[in-house]
C-alpha atoms as a PDB file:
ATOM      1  CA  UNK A   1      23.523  16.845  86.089  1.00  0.00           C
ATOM      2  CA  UNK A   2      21.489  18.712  83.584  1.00  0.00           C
ATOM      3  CA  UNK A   3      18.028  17.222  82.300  1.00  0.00           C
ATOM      4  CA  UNK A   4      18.970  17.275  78.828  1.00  0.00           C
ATOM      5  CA  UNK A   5      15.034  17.234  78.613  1.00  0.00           C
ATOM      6  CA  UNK A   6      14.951  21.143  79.522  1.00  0.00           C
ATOM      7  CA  UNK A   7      18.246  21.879  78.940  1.00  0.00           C
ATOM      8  CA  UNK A   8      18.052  24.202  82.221  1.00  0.00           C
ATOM      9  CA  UNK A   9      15.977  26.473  81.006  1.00  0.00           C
ATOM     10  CA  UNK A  10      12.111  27.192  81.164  1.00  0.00           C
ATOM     11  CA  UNK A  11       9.692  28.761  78.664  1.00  0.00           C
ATOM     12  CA  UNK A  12       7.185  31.414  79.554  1.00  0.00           C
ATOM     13  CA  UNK A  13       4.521  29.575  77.432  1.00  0.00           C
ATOM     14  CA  UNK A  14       1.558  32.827  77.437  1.00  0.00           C
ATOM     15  CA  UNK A  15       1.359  36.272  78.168  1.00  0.00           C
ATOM     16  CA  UNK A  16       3.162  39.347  78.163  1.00  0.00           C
ATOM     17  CA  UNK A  17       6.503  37.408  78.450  1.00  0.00           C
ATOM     18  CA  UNK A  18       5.363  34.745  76.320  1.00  0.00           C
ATOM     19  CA  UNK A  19       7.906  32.105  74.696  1.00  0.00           C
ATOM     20  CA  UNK A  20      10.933  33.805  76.590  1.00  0.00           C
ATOM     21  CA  UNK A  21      12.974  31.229  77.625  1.00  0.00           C
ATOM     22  CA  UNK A  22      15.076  31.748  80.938  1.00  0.00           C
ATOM     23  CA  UNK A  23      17.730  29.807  82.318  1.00  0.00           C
ATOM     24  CA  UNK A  24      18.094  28.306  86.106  1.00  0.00           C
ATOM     25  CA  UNK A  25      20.784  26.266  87.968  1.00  0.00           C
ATOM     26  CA  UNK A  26      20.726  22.624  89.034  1.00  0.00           C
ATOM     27  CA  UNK A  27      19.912  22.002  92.133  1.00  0.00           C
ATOM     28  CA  UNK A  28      18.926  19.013  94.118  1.00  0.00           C
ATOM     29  CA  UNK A  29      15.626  17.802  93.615  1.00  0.00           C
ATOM     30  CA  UNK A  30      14.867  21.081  91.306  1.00  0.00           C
ATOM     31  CA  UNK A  31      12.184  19.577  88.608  1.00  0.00           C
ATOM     32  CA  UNK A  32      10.437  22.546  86.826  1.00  0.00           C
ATOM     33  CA  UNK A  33       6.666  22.069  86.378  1.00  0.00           C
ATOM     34  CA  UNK A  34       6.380  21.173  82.673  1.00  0.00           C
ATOM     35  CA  UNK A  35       5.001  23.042  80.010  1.00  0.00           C
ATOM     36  CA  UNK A  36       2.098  20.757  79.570  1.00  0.00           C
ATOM     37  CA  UNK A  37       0.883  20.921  82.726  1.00  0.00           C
ATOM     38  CA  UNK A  38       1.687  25.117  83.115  1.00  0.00           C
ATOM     39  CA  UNK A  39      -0.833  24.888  80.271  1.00  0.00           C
ATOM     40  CA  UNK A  40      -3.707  23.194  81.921  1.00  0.00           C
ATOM     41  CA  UNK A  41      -2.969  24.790  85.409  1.00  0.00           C
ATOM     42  CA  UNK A  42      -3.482  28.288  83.704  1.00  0.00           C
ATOM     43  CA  UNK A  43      -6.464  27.051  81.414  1.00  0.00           C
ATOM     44  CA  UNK A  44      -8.134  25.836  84.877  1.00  0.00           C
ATOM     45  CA  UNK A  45      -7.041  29.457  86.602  1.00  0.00           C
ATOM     46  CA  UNK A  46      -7.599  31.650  83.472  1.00  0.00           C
ATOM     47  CA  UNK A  47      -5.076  32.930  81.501  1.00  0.00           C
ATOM     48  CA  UNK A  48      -5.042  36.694  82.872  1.00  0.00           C
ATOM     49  CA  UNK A  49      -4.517  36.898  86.909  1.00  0.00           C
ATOM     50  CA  UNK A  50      -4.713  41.315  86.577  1.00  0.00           C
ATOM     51  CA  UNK A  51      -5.203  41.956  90.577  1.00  0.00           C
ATOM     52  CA  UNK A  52      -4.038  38.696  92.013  1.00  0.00           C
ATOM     53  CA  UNK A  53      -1.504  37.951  94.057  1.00  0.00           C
ATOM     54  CA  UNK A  54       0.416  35.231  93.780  1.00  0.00           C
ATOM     55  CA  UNK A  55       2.723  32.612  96.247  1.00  0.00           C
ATOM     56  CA  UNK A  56       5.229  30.657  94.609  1.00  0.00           C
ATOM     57  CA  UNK A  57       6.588  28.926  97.923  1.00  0.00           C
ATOM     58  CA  UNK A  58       9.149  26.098  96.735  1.00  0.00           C
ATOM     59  CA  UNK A  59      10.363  28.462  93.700  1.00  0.00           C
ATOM     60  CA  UNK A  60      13.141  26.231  92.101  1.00  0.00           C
ATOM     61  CA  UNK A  61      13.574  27.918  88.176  1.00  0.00           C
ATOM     62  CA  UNK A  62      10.261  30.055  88.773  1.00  0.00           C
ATOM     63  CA  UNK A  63       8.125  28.741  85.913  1.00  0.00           C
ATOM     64  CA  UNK A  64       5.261  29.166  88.227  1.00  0.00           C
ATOM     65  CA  UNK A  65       5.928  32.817  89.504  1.00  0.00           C
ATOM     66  CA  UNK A  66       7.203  33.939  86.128  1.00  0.00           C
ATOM     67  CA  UNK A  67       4.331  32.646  84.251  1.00  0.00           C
ATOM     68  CA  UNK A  68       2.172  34.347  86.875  1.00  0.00           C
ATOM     69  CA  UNK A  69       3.911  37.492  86.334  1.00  0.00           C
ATOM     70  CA  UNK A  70       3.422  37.265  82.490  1.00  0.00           C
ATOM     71  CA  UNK A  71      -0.018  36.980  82.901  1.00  0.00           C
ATOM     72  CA  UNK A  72      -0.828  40.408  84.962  1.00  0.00           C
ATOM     73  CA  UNK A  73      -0.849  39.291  88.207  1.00  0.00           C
ATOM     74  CA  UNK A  74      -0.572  42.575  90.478  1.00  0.00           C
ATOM     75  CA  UNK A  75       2.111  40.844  93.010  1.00  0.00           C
ATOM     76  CA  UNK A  76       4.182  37.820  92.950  1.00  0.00           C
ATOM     77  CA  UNK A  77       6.499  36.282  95.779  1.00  0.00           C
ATOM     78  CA  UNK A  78       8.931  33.889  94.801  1.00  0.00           C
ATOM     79  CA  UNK A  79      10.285  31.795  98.002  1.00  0.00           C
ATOM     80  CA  UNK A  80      13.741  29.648  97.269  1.00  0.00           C
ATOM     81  CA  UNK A  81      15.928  28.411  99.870  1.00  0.00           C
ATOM     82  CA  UNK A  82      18.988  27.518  97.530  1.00  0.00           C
ATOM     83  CA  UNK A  83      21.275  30.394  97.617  1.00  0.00           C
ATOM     84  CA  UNK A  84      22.389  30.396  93.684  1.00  0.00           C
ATOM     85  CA  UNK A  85      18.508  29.405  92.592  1.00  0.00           C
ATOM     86  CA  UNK A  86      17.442  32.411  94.118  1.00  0.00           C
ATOM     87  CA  UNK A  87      20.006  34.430  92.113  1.00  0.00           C
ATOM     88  CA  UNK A  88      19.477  33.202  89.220  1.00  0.00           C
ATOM     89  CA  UNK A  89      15.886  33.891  89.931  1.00  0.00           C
ATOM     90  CA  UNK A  90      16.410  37.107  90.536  1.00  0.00           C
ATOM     91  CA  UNK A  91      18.890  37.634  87.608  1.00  0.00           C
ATOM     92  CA  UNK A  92      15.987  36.509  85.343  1.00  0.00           C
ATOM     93  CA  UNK A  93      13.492  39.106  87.138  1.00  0.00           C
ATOM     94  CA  UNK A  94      15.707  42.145  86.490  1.00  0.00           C
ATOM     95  CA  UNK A  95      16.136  40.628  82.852  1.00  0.00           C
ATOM     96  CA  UNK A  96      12.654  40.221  81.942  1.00  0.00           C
ATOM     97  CA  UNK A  97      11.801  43.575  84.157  1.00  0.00           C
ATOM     98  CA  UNK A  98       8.902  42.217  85.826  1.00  0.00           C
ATOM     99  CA  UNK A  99       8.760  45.264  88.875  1.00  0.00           C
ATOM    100  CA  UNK A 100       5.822  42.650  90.740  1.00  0.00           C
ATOM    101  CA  UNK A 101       8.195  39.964  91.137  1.00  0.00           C
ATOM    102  CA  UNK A 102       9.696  39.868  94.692  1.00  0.00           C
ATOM    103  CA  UNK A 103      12.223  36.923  95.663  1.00  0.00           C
ATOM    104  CA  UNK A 104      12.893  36.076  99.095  1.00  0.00           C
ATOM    105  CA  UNK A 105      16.420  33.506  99.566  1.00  0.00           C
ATOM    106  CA  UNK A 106      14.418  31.760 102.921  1.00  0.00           C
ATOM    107  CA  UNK A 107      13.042  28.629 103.964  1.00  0.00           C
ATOM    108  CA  UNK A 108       9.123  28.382 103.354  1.00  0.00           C
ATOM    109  CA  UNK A 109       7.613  27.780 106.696  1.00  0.00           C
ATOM    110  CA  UNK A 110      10.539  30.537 107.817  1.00  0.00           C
ATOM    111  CA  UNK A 111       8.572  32.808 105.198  1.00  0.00           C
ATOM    112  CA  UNK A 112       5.075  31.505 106.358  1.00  0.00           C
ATOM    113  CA  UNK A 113       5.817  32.124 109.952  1.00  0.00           C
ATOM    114  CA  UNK A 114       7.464  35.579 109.521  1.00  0.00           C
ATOM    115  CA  UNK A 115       5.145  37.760 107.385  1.00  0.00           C
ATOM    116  CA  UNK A 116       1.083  38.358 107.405  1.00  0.00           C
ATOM    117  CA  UNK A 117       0.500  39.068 103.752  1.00  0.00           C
ATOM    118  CA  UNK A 118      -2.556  36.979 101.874  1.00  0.00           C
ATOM    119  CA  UNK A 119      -2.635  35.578  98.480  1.00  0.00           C
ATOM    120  CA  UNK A 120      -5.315  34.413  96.226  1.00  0.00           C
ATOM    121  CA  UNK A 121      -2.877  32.027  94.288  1.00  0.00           C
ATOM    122  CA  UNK A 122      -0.096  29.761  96.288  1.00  0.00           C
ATOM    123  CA  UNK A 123       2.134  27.220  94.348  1.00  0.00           C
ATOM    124  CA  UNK A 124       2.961  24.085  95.770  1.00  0.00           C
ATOM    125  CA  UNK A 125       5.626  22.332  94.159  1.00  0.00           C
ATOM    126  CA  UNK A 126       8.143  21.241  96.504  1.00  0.00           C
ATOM    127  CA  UNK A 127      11.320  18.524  95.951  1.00  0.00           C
ATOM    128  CA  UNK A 128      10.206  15.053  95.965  1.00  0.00           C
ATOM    129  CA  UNK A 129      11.930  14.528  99.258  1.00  0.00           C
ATOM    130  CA  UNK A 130      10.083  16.877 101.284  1.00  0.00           C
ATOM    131  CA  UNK A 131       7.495  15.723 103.914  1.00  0.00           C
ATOM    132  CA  UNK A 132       6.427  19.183 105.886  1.00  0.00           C
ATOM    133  CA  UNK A 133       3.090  19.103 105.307  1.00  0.00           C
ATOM    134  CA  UNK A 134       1.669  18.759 108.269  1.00  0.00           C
ATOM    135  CA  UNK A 135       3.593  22.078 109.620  1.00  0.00           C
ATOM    136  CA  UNK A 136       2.862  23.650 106.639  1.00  0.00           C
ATOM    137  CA  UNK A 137      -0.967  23.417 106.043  1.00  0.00           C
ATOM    138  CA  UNK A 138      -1.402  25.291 109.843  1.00  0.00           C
ATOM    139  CA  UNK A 139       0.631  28.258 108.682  1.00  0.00           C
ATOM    140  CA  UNK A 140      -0.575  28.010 105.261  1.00  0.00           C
ATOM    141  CA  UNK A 141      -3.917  28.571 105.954  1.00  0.00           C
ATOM    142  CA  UNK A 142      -3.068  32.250 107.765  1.00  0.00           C
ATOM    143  CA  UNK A 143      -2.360  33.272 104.234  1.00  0.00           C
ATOM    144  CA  UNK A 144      -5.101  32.391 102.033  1.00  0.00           C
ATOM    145  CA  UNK A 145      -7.277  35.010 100.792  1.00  0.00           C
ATOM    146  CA  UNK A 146     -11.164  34.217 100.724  1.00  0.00           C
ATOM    147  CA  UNK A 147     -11.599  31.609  97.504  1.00  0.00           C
ATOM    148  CA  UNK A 148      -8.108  31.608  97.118  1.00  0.00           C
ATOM    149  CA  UNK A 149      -6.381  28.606  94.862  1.00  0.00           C
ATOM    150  CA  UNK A 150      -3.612  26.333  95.592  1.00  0.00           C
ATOM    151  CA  UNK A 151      -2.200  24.382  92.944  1.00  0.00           C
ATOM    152  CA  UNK A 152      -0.746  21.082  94.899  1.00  0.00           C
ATOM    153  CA  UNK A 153       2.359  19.042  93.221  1.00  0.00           C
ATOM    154  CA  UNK A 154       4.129  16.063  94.080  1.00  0.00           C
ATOM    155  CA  UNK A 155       5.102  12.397  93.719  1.00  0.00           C
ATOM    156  CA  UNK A 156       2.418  11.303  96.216  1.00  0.00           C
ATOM    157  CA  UNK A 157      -0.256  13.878  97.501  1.00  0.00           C
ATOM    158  CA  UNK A 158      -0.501  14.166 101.084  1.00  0.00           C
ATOM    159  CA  UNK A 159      -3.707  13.876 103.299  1.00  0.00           C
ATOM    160  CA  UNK A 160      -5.161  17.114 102.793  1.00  0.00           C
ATOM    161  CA  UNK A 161      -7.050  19.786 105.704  1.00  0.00           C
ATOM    162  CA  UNK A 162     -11.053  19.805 105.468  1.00  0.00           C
ATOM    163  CA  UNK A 163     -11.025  23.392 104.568  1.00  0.00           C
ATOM    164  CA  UNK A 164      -9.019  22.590 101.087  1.00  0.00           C
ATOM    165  CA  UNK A 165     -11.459  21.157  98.806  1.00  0.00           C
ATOM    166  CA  UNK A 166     -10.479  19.773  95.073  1.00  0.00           C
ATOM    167  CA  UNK A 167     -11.294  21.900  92.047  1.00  0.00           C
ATOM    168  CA  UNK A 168      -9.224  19.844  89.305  1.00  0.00           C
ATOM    169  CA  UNK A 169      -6.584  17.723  89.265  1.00  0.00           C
ATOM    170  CA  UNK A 170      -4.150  15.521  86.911  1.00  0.00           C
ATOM    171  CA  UNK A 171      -1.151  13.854  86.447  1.00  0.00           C
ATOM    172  CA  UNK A 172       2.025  13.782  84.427  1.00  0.00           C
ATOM    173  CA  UNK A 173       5.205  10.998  84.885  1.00  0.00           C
ATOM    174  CA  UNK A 174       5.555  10.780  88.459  1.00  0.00           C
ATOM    175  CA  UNK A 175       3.991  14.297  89.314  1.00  0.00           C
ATOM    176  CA  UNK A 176       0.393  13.834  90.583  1.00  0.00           C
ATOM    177  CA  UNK A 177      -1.529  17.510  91.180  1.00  0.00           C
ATOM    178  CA  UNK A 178      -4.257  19.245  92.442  1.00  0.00           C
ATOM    179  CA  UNK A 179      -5.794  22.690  92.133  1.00  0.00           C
ATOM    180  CA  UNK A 180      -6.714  23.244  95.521  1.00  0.00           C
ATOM    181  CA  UNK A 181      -9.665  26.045  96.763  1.00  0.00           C
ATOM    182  CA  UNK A 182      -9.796  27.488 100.312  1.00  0.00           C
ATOM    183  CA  UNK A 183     -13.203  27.113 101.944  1.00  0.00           C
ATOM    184  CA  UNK A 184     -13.375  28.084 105.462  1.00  0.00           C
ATOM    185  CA  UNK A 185     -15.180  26.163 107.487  1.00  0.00           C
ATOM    186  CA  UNK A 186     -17.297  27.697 109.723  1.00  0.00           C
ATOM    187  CA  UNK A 187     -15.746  27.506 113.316  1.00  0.00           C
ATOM    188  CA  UNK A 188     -19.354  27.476 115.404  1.00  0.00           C
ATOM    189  CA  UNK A 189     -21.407  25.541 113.880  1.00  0.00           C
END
């Protein structure tokens, strides 16, 4: 059942794509990130990401991704595991012609374990239901640029790896988040 909230459909709130509005299918457990909190997130990364590239690893309607895109960012991966989200997510790529956009229909740890590629921005934002973290943060960490960011959302945060320390964080209904920063810890001391 549609959210008559959203109305299945997402808003590109800055950037070169700004206040395009793009459609996405219901899904189980598929909650796009609000535009409230898009609006902080991006206020605490900066508004232009030129040169970064960017993980969106629970995709659902790509508000994440496609904001990312809008704002420069050089590459951006968009990982969905529901066959018709990821079509409609790549439907709204071709529309909005965003050639840095890649979208991969796969699980995330599949994705994690399968590629070597780094980021310096990962999205977290997986359904409510999911409880992985503990596999993911191992593989996760294999893919994190130096200083990279991880912005962190869910119902209840889980325990988080010493080498993830907290730059901001907030909360909104029954989302609680974190932006996240990588700092490795140095293995011989």
């Amino acid at each position: 059942m549609a959210n008559p909230k959203h109305t299945n459909q997402v808003r590109i709130i800055a950037g070169t794509h700004r206040g395009r509005k793009l459609p996405f299918a219901t899904a189980e457990g598929l909650r796009p990130t609000p535009d409230s909190v898009r609006e902080r997130l991006f206020n605490w990364l900066g508004q232009d990401l030129t040169g970064q590239t960017v993980l969106d690893l629970f995709s659902g309607s790509g508000a994440l991704g496609f904001e990312a895109a809008s704002r420069n960012a050089k590459r951006v991966v968009l990982i969905e595991n529901n066959r018709t989200t990821a079509q409609t997510l790549k439907k709204n790529s071709q529309t909005l012609q965003l050639p840095q956009i890649e979208i991969h229909h796969t699980d995330a740890l599949h994705y994690l374990r399968h590629q070597p590629n780094t980021f310096n921005l990962i999205f977290l934002d997986p359904p409510y239901a999911w409880q992985q973290w503990q596999d993911l943060f191992p593989l996760l960490k294999e893919h994190l640029a130096e200083q990279a960011f991880i912005y962190l959302e869910a119902a209840q945060l889980p325990e988080l790896p010493e080498w993830l320390t907290t730059y901001r964080e907030g909360k909104a209904g029954m989302s609680q988040f974190k932006v996240l920063q990588y700092q490795p810890i140095n293995e011989t001391s």
